[in-house]
Each structure stands twice: as C-alpha cells, then as structure tokens.
N, C-alpha and C. Protein backbone atom coordinates (compact mmCIF):
# COMPACT_ATOMS: atom_id res chain seq x y z
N UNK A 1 -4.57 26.00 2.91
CA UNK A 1 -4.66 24.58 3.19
C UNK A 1 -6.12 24.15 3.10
N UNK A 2 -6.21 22.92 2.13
CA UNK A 2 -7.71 22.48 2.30
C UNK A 2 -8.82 22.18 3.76
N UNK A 3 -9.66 22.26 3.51
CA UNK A 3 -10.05 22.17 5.12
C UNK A 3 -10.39 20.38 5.28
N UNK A 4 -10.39 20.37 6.04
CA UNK A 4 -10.48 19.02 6.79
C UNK A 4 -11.82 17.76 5.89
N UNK A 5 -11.26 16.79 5.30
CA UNK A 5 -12.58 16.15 4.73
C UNK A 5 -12.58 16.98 3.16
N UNK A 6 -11.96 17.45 2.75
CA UNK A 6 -12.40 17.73 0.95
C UNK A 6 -11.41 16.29 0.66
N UNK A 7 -11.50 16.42 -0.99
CA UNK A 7 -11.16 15.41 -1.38
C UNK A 7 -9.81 16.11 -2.18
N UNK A 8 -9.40 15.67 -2.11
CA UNK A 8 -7.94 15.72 -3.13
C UNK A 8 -7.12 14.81 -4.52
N UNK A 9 -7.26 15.39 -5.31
CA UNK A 9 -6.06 14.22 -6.45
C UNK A 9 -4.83 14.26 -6.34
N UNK A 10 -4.22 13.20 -5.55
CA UNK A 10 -2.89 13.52 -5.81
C UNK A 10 -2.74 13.02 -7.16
N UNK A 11 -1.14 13.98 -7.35
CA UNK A 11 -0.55 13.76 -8.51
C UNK A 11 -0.49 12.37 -9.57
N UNK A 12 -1.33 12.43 -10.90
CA UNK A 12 -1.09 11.13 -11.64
C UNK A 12 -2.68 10.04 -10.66
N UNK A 13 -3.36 10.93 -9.85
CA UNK A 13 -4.16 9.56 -9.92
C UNK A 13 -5.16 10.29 -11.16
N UNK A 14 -6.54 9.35 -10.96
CA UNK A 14 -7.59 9.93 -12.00
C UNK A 14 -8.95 10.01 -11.11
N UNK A 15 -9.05 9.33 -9.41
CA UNK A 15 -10.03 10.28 -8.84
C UNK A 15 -9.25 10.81 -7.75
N UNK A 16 -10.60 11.48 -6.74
CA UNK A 16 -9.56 12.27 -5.54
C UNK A 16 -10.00 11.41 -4.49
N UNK A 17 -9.28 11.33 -3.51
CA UNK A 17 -9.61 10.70 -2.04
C UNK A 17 -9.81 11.75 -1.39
N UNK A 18 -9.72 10.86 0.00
CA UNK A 18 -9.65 12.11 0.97
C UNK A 18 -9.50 11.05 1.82
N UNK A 19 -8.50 11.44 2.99
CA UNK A 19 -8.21 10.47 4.65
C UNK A 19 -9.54 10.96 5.36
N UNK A 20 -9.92 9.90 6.15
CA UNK A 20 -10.73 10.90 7.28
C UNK A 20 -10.99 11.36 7.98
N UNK A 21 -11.39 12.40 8.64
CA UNK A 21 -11.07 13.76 9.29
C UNK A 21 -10.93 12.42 10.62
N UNK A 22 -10.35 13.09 12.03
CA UNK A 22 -10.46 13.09 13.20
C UNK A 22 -11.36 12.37 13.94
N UNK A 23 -12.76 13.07 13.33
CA UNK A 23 -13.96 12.12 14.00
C UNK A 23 -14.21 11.15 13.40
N UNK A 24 -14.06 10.81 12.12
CA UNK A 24 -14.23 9.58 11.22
C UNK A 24 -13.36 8.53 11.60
N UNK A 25 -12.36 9.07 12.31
CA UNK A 25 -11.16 7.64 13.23
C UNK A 25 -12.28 6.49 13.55
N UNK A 26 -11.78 5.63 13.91
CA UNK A 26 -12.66 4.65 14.75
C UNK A 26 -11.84 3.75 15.68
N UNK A 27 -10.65 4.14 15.07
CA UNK A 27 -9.03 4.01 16.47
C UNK A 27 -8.32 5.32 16.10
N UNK A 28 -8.53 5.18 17.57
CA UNK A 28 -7.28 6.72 18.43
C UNK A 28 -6.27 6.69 17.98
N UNK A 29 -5.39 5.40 18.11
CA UNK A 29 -3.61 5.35 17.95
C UNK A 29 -3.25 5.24 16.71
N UNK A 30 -3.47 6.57 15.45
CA UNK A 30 -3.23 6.79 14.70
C UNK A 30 -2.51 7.76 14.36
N UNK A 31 -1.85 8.30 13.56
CA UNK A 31 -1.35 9.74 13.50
C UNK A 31 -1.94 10.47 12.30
N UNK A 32 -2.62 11.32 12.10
CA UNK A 32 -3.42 11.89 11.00
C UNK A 32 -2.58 13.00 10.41
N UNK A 33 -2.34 13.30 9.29
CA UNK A 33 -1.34 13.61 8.41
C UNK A 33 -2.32 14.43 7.59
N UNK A 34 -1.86 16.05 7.39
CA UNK A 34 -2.55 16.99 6.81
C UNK A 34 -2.90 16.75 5.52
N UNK A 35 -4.11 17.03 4.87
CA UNK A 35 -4.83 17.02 3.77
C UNK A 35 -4.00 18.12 2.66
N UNK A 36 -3.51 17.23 1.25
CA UNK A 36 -3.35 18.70 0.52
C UNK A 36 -1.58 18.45 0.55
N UNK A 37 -1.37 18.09 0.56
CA UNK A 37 0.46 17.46 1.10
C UNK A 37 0.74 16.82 0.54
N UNK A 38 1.57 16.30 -0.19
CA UNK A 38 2.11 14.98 -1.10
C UNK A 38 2.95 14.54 0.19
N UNK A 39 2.93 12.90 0.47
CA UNK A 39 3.52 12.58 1.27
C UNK A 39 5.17 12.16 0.59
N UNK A 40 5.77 11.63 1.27
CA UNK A 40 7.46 11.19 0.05
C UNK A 40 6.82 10.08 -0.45
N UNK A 41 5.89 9.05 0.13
CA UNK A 41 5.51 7.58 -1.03
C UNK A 41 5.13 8.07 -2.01
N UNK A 42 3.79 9.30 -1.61
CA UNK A 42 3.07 9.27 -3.29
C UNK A 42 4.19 9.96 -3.92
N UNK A 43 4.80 10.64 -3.19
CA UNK A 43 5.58 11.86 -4.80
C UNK A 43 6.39 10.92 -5.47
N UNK A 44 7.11 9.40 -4.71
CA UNK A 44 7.95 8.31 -5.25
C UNK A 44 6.83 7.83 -6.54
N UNK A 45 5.92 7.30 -5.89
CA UNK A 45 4.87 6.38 -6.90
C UNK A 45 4.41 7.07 -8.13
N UNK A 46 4.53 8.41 -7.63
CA UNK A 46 3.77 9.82 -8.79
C UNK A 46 4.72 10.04 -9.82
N UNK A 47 5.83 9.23 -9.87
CA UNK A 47 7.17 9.30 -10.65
C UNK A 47 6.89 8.62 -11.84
N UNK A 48 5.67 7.50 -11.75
CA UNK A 48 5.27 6.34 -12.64
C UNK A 48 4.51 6.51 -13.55
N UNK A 49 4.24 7.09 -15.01
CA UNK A 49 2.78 7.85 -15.58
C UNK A 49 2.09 6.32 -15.33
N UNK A 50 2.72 4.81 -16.03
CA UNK A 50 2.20 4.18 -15.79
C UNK A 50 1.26 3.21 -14.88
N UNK A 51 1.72 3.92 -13.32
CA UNK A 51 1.41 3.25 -12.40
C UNK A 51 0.28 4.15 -11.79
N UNK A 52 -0.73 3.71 -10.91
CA UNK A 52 -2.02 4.33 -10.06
C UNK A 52 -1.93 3.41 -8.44
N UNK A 53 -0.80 4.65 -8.16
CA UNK A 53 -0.78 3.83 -6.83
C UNK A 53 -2.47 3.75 -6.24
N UNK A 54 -2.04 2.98 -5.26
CA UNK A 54 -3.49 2.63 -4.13
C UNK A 54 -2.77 2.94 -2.70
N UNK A 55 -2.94 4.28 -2.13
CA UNK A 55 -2.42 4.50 -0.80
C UNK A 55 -3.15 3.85 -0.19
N UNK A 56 -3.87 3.10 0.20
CA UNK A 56 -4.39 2.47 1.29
C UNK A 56 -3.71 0.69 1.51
N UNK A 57 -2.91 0.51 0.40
CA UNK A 57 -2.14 -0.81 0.59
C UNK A 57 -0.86 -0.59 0.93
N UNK A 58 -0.33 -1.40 1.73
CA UNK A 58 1.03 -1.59 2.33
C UNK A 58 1.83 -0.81 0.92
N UNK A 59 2.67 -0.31 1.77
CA UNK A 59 3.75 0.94 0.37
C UNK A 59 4.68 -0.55 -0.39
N UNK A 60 5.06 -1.36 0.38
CA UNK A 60 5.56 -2.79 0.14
C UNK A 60 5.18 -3.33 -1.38
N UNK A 61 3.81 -3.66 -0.72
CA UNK A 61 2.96 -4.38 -1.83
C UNK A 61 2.85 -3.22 -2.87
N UNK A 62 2.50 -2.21 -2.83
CA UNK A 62 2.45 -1.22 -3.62
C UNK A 62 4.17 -1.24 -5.06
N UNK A 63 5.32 -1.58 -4.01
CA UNK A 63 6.70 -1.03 -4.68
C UNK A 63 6.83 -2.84 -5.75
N UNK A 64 5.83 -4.04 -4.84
CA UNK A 64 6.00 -4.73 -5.77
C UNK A 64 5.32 -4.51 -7.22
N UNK A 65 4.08 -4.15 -6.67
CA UNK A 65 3.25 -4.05 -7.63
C UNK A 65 3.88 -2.88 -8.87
N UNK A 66 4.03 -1.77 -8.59
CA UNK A 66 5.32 -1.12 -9.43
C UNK A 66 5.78 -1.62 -10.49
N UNK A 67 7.30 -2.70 -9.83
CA UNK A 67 8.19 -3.28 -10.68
C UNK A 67 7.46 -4.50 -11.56
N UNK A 68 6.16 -4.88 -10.69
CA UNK A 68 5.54 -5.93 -11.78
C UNK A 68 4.77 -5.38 -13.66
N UNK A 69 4.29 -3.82 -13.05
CA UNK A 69 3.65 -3.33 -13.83
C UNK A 69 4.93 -2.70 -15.05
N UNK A 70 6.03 -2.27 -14.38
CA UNK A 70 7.08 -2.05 -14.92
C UNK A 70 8.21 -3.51 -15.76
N UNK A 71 7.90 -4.77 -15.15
CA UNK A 71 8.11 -5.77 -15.66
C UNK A 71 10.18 -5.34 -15.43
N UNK A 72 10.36 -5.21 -14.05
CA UNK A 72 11.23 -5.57 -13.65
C UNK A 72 11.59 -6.54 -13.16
N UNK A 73 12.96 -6.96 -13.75
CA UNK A 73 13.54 -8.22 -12.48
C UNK A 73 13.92 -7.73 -11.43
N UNK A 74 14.32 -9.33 -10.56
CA UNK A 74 14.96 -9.09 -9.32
C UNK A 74 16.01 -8.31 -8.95
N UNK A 75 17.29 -8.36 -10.27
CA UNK A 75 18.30 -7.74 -10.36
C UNK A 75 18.55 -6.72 -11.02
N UNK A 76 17.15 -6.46 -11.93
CA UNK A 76 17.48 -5.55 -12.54
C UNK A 76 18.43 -4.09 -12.13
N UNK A 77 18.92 -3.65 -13.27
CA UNK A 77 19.21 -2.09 -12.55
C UNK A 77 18.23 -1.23 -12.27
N UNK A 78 17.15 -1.15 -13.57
CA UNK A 78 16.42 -0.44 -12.87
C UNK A 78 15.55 -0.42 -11.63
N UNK A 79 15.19 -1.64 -11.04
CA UNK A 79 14.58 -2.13 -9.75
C UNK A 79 15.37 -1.56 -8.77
N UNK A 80 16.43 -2.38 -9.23
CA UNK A 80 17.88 -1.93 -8.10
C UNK A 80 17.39 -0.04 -7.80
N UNK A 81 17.24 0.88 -8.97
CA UNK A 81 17.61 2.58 -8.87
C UNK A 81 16.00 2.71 -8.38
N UNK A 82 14.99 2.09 -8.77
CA UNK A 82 13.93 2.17 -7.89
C UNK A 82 13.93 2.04 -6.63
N UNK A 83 14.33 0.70 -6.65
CA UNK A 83 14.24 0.28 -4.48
C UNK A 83 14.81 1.38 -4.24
N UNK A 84 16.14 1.69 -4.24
CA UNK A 84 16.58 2.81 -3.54
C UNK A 84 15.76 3.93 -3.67
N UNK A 85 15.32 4.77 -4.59
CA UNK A 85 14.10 5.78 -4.20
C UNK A 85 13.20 5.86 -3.54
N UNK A 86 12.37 4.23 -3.06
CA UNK A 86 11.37 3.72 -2.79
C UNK A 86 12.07 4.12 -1.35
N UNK A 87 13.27 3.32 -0.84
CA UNK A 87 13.99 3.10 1.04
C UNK A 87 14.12 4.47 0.84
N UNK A 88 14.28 5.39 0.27
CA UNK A 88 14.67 6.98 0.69
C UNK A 88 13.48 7.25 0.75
N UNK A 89 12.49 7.28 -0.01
CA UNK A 89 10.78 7.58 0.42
C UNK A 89 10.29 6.63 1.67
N UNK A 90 10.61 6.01 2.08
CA UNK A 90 10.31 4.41 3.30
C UNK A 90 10.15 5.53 4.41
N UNK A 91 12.06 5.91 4.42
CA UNK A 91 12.17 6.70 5.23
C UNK A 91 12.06 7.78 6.17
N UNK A 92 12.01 8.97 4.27
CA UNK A 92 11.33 10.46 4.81
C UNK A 92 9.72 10.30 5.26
N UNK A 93 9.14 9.48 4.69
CA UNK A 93 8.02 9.12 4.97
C UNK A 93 7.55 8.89 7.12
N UNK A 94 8.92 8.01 7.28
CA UNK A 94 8.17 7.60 8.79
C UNK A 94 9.07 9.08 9.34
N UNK A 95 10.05 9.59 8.87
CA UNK A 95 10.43 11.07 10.04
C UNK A 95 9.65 12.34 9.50
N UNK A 96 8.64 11.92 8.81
CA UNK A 96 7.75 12.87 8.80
C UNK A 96 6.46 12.85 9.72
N UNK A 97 6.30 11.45 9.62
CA UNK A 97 5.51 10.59 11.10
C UNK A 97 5.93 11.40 12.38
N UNK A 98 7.33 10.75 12.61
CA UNK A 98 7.62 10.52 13.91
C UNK A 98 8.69 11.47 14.26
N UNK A 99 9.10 12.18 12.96
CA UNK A 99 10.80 13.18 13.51
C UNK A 99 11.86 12.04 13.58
N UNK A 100 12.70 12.75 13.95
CA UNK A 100 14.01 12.33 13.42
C UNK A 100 14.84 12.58 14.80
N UNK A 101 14.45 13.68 15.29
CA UNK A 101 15.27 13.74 16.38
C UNK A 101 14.90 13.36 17.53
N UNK A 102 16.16 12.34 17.85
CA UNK A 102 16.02 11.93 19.26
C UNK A 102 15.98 12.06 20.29
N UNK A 103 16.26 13.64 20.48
CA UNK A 103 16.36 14.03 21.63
C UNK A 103 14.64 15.19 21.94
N UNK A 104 13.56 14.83 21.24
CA UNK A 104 12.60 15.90 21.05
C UNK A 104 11.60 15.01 21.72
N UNK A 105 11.28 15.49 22.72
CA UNK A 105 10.13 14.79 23.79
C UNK A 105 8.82 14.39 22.48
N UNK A 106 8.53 15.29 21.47
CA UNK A 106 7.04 15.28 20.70
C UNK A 106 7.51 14.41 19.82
N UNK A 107 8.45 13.75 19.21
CA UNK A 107 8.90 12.84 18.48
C UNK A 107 8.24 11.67 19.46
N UNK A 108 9.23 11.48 20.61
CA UNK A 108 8.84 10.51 21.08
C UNK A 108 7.01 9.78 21.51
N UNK A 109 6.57 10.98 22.19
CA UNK A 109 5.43 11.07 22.26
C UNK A 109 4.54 10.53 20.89
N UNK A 110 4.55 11.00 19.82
CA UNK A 110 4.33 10.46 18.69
C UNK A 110 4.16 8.99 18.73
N UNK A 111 5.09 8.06 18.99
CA UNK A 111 5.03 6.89 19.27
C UNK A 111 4.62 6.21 20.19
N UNK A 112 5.18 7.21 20.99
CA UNK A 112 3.98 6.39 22.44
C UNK A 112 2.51 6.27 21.93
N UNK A 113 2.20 7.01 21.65
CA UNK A 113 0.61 7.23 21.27
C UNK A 113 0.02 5.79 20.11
N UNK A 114 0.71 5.90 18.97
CA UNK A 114 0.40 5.04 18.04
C UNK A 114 0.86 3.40 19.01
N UNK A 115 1.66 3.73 19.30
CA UNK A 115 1.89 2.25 20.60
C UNK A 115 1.32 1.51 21.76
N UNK A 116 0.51 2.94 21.55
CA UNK A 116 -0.39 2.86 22.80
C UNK A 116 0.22 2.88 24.33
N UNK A 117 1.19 3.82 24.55
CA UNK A 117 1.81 3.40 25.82
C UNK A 117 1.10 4.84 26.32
N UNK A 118 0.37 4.61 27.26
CA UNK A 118 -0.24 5.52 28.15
C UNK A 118 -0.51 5.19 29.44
N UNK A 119 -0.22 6.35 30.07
CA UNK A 119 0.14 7.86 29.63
C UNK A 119 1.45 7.61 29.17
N UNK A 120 2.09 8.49 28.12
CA UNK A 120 3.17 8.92 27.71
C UNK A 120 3.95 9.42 28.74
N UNK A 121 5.37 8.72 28.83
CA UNK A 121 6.45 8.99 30.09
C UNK A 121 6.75 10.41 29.80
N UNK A 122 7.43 10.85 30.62
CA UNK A 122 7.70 12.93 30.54
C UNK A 122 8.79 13.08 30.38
N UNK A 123 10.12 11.73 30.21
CA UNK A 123 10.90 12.41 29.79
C UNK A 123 11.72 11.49 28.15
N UNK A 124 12.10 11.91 27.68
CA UNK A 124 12.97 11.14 27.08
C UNK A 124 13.52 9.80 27.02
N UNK A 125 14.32 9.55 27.90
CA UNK A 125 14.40 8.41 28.39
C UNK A 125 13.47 7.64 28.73
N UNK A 126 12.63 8.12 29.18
CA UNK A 126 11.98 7.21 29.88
C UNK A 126 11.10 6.46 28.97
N UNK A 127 10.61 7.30 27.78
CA UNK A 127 10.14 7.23 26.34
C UNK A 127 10.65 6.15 25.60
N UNK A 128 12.11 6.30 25.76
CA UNK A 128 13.19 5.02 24.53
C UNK A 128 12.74 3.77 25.25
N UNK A 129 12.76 3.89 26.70
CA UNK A 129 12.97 2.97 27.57
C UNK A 129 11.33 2.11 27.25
N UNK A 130 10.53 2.84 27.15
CA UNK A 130 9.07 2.14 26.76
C UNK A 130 8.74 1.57 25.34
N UNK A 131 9.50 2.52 24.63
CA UNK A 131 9.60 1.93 23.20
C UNK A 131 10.55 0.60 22.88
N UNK A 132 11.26 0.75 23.59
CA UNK A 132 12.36 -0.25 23.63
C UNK A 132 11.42 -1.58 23.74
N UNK A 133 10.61 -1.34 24.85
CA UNK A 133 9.83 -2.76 24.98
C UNK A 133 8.93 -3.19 23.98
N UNK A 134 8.30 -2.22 22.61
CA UNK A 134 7.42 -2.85 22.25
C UNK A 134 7.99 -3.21 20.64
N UNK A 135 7.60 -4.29 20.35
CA UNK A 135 7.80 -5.18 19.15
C UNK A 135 6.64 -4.55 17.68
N UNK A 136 7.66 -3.60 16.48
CA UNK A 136 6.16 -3.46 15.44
C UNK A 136 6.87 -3.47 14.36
N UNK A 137 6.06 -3.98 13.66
CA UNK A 137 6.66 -3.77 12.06
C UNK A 137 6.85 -2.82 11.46
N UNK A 138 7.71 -2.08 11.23
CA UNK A 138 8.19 -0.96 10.90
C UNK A 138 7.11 -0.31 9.52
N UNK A 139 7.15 -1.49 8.34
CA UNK A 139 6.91 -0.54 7.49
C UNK A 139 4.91 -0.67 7.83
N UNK A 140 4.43 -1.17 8.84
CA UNK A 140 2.91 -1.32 9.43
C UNK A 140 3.44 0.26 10.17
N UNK A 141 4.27 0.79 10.80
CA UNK A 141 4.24 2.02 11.54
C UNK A 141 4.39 3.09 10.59
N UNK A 142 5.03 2.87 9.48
CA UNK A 142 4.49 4.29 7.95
C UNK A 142 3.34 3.85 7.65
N UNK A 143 2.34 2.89 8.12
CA UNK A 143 1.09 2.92 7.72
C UNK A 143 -0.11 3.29 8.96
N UNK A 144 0.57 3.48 9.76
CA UNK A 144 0.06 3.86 11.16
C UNK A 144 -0.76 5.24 10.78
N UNK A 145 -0.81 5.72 9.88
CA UNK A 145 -1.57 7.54 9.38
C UNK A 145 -2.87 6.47 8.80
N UNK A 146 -2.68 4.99 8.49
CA UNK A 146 -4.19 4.92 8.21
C UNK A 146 -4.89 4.10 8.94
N UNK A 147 -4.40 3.24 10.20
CA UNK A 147 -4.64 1.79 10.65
C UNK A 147 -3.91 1.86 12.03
N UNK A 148 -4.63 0.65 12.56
CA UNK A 148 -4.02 1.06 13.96
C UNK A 148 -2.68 -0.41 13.75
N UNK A 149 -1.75 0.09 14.40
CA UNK A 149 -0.25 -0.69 14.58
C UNK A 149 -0.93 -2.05 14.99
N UNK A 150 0.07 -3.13 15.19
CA UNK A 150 -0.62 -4.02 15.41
C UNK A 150 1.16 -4.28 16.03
N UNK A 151 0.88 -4.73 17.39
CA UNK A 151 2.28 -4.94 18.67
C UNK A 151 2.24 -6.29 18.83
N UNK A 152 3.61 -6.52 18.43
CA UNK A 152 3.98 -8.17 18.86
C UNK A 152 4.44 -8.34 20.36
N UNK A 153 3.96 -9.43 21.14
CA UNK A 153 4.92 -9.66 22.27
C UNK A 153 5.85 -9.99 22.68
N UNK A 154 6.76 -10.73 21.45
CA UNK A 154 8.28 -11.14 20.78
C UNK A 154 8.77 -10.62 20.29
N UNK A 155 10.00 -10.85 19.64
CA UNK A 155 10.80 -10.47 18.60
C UNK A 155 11.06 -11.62 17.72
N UNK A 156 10.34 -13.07 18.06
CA UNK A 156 9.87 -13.30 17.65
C UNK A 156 8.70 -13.98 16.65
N UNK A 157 7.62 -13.18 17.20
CA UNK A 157 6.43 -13.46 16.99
C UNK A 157 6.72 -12.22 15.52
N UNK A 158 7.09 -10.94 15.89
CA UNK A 158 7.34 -10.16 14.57
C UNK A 158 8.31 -10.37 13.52
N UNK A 159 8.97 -11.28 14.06
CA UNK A 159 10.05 -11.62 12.91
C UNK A 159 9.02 -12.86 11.93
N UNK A 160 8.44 -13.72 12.73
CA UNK A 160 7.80 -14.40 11.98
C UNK A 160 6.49 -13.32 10.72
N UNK A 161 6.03 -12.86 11.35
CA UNK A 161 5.09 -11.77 10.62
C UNK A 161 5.65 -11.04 9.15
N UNK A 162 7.04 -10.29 9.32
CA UNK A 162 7.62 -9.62 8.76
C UNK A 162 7.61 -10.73 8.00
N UNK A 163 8.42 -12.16 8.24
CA UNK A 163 8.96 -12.84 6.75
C UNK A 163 7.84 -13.21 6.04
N UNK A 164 6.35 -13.72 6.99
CA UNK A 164 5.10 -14.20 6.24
C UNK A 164 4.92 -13.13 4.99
N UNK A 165 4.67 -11.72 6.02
CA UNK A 165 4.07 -10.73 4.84
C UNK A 165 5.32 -10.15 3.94
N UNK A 166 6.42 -10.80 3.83
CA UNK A 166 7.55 -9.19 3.09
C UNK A 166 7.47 -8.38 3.46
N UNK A 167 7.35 -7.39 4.59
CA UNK A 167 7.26 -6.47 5.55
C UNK A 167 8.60 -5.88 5.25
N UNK A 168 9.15 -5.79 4.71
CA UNK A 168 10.55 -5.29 5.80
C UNK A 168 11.09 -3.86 5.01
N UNK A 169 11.26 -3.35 6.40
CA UNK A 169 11.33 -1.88 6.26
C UNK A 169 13.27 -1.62 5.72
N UNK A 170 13.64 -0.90 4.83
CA UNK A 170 15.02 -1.11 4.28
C UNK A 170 15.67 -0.92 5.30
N UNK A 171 16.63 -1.91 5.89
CA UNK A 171 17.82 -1.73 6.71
C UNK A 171 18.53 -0.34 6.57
N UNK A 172 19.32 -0.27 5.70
CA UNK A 172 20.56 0.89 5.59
C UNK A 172 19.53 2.35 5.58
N UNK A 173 18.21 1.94 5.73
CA UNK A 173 17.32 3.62 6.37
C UNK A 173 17.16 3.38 7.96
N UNK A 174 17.17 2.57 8.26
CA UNK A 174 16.48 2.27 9.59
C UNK A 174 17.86 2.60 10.65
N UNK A 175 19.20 2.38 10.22
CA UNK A 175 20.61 2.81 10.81
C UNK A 175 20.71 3.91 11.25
N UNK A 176 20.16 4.62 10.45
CA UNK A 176 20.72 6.18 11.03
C UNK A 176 19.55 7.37 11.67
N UNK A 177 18.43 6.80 11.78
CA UNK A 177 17.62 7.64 12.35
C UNK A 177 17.39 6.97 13.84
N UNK A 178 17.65 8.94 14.61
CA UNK A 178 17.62 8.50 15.90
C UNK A 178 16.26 7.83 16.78
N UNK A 179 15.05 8.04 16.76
CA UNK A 179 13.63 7.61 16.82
C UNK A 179 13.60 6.33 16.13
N UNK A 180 14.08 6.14 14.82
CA UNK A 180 13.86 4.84 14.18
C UNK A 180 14.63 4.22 14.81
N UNK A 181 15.75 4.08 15.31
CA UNK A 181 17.16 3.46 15.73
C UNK A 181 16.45 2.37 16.57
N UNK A 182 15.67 3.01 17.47
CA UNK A 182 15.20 2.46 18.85
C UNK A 182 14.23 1.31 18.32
N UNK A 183 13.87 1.44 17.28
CA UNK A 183 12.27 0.06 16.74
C UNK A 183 13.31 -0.71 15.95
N UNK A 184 14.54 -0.87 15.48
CA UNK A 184 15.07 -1.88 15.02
C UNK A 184 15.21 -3.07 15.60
N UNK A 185 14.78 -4.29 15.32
CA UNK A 185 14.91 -5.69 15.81
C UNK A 185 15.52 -6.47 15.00
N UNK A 186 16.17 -7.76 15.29
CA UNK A 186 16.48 -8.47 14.48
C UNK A 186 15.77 -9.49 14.13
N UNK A 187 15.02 -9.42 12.76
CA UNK A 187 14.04 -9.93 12.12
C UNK A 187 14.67 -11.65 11.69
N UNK A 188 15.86 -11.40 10.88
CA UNK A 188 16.56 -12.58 10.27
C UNK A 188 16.75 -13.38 11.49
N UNK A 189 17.39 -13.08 12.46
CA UNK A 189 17.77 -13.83 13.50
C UNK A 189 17.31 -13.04 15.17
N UNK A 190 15.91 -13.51 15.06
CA UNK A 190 15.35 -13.08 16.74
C UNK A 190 16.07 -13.19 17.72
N UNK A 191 16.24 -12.47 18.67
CA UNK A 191 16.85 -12.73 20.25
C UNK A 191 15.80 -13.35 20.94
N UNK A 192 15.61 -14.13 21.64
CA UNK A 192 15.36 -14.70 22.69
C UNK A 192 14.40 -13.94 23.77
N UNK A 193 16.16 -12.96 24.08
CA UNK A 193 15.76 -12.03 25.30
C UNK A 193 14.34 -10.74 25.18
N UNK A 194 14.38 -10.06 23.95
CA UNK A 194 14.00 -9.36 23.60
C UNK A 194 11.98 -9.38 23.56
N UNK A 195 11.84 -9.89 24.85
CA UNK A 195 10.18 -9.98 24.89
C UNK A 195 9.88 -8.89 25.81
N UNK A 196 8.20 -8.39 25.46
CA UNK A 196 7.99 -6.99 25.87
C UNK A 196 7.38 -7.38 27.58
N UNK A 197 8.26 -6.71 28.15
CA UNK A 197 7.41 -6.86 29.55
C UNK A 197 6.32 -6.38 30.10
C-alpha cells in the first residue's frame, strides 16, 4: 500500500493526485479513504476513454458532465444504462464510507463523526436515534472523504438545497441499505414534523 501523501493516477486520468494525509485536514468530520484504491465512482467514470473525471466535484455534476461529453439525451438508452451504473457506484461508494450493516456499532459511529454528533452514543440505537435527527444531503455525505457535510435544521431547508443543486442521491439505492435507510428524507414532499432537535 502506498504510504500516506504519494500521488497516484487513477485509471484513464493523465496526472496523479493525491487526498491529503490526516494532518493536511483542516476539518475533523471527514472520513479519509486509503490512498492507492479505486473507489466504485472512479472505476464507474474510468469506464469513459473519453471522459477525465475531476474527483473533487460533486459525482452529480461529474455524471452530468459525462452524458454531456457523451452527448446523451434525457431518455436516451444509453444515459438510461449509464445512470444505473452511476446509482450502483452512488451506492457502493457511500457503504464503503459508512458499511452497510445496521446492526455494527463502527458503521454507525462513522456517521456520528462526519455529523458531528459528539460524543458518539455506545449503543446502536441510540446512534439511529441521533442520526435520525440530523438533516444531509446524501450525495454531499459520498463527498464527506473530501469536505466537511454541511447539516440542515429541516427537512425542509434540505429539500430546498437538494432541488437548487440536483443533489439527489438515487432513490431505489437509498431503499435497501440498512445505515442509508436511516438518512432518507422526503425531498419531493418535506414533512413538517421532521426538524432536528
């Protein structure tokens, strides 16, 4: 494994980056993601000879930018067989973040942290129960490995956000993961009730 701070090419770019190490943070509530790894976005984007992704922009803006360079339509099929690669990379992407399983105290913890809920509760429950309260844009939390989250006090104040920016993290991924389950809000149509105490 590379050591901490070299630079790396991923696949299909033409220079190397590098994230930065630990001490180069300048916010804590991040999750730092090993050097030397193809994450599931780039290996999706690395699919493109034509395309040079830019990991440091929303994966969003990135999947538009894609189909623009690809000169897809809205309906196309091929857009259509893209998006879906793109929501299956959305996905493996944040349970590589955060895990998948719901019942794993370090999953949860994971989120507390980038959420900033500290100290982190000790059990499980008590974990959903804190997450439950806080409002984030999902596909801003697969970007949480470079930037700090940014927490709404509504549902919505983030629903408004999500529609400003095109934010939105694919529904039919967000259903079935147990950790993700818990950050689903209803964006189209806000609840009311749903403000963080």
């Amino acid at each position: 494994m590379p050591a901490e701070g070299n630079k790396r090419k991923p696949k299909g770019a033409t220079k190397p980056y590098s994230r930065p190490t630990s001490n180069e943070k300048t916010q804590e509530s991040i999750i730092v993601q090993p050097l030397g790894v193809e994450t599931p976005l780039e290996g999706f984007f690395s699919q493109y000879s034509n395309f040079q992704s830019q990991p440091s922009n929303s994966p969003v803006s990135e999947f538009r930018r894609l189909c623009k360079t690809y000169n897809w339509e809205g309906g196309s099929q091929e857009r259509k067989a893209a998006h879906e690669e793109f929501s299956f990379a959305m996905k493996m992407e944040f349970d590589d973040l955060y895990g998948s399983d719901e019942n794993d105290i370090e999953n949860w913890h994971k989120l507390c942290h980038v959420l900033r809920i500290d100290p982190a509760p000790t059990t499980v429950q008590e974990c959903r129960a804190a997450v439950l309260k806080k409002h984030v844009n999902l596909v801003d939390l697969v970007e949480g490995s470079k930037k700090e989250v940014r927490i709404f006090k509504t549902e919505q104040e983030l629903s408004i956000y999500t529609r400003q920016t095109a934010k939105f993290f694919p529904k039919e991924n967000a259903v079935d993961g147990g950790v993700l389950r818990a950050l689903r809000r209803h964006i189209l149509a806000p609840r009311q009730d749903r403000d963080e105490t």
